[in-house]
C-alpha atoms as a PDB file:
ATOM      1  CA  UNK A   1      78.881 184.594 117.910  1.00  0.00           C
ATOM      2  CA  UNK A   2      82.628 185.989 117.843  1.00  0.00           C
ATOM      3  CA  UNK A   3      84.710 183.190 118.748  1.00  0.00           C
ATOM      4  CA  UNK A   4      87.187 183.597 122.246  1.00  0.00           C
ATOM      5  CA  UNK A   5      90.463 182.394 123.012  1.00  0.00           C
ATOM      6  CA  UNK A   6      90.413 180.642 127.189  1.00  0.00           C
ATOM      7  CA  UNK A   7      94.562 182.227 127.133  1.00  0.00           C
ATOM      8  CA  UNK A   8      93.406 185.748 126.297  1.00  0.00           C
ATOM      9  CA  UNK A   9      90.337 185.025 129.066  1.00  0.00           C
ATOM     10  CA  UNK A  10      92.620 183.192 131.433  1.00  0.00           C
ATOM     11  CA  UNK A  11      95.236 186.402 131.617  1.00  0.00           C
ATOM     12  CA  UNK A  12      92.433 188.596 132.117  1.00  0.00           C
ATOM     13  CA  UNK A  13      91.207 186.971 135.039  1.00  0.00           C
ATOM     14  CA  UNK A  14      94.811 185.791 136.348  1.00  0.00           C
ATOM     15  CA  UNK A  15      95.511 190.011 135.868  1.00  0.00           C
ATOM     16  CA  UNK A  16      92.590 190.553 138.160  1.00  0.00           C
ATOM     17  CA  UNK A  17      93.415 187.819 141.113  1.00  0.00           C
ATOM     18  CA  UNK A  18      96.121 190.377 141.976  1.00  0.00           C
ATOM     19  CA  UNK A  19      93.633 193.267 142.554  1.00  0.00           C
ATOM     20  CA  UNK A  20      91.831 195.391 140.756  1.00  0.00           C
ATOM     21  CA  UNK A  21      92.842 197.688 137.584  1.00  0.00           C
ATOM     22  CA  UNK A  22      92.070 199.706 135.014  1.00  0.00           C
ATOM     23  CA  UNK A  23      90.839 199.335 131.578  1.00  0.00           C
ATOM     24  CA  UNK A  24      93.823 200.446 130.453  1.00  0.00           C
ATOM     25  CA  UNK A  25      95.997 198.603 132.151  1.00  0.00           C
ATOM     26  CA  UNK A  26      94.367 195.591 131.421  1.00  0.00           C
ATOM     27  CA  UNK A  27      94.136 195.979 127.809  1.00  0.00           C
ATOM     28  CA  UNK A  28      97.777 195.978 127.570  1.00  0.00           C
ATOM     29  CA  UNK A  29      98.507 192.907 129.331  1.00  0.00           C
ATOM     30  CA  UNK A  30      95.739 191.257 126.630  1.00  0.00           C
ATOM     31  CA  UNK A  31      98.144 192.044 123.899  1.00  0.00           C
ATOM     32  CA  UNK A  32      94.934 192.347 121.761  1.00  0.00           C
ATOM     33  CA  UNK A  33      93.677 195.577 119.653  1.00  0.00           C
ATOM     34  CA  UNK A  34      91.451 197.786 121.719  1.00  0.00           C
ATOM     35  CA  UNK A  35      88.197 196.603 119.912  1.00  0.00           C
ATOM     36  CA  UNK A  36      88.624 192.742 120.426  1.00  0.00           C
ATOM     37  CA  UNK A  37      89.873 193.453 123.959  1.00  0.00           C
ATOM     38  CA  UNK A  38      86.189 195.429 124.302  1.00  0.00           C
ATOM     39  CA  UNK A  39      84.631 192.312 123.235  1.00  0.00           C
ATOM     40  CA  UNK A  40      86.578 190.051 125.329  1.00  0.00           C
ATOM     41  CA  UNK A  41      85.588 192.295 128.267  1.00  0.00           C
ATOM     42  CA  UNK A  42      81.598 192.529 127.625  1.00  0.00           C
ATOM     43  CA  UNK A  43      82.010 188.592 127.035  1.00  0.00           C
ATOM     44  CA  UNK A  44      83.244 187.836 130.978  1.00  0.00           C
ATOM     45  CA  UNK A  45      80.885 190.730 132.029  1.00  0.00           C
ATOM     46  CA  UNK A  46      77.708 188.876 130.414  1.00  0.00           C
ATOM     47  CA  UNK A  47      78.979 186.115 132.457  1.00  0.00           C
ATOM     48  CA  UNK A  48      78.791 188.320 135.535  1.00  0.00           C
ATOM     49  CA  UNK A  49      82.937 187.516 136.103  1.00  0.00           C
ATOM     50  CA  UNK A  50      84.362 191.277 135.901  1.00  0.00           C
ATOM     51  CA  UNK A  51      82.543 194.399 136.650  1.00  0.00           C
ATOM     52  CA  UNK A  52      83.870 197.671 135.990  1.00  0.00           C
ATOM     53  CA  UNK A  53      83.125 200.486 138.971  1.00  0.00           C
ATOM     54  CA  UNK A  54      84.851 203.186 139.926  1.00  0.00           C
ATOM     55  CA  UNK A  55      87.063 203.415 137.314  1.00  0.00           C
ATOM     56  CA  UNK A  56      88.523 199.888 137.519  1.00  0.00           C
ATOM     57  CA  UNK A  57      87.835 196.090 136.220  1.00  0.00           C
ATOM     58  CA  UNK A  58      87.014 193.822 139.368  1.00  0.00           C
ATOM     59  CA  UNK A  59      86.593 190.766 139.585  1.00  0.00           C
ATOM     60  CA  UNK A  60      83.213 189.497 140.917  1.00  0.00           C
ATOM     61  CA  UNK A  61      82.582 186.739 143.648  1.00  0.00           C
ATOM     62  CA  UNK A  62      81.862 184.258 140.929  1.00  0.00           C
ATOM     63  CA  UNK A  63      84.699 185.882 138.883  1.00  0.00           C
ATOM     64  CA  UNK A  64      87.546 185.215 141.836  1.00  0.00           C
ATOM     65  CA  UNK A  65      86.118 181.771 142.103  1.00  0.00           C
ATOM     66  CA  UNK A  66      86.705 181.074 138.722  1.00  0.00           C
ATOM     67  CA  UNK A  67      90.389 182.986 138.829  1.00  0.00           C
ATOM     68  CA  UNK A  68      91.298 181.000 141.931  1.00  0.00           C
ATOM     69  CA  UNK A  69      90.241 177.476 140.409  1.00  0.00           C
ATOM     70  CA  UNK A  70      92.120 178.480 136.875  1.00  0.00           C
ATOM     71  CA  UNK A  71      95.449 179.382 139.306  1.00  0.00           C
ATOM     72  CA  UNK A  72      95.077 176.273 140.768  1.00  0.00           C
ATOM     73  CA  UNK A  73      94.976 174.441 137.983  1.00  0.00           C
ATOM     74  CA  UNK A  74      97.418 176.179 136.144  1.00  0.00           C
ATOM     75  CA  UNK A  75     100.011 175.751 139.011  1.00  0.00           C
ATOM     76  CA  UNK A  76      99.191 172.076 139.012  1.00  0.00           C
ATOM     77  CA  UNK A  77      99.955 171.579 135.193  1.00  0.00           C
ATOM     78  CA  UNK A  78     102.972 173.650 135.028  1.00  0.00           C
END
């Protein structure tokens, strides 16, 4: 199992508490190469946190849960 980095996960999902987006988009805010970005990706979708529909990466119920309690607790820290 590919190890992965909570910072690259928590910008994903931070990304995504402002709305939806697309791959693209997304990938560039990773500041990963495209491959490891895929895996990152598949990773919080086999978690059922993102889905990707209609051409853009959502976050799911569980997934803005998650994003809202990681906001939170960033906020709190910094």
């Amino acid at each position: 199992m590919a190890k992965f980095d909570i910072d690259v996960m928590a910008r994903i999902l931070l990304a995504l508490l402002q709305g939806p987006m697309g791959r693209t988009a997304l990938f560039m805010r990773t500041k990963l190469n495209y491959p490891r970005f895929m895996q990152y990706l598949e990773y919080l979708k086999e978690r059922g946190l993102v889905v990707e529909r209609d051409g853009a990466v959502r976050l799911t119920e569980r997934g803005l849960e998650v994003a809202k309690a990681l906001d939170k607790a960033l906020s709190e820290l910094l």
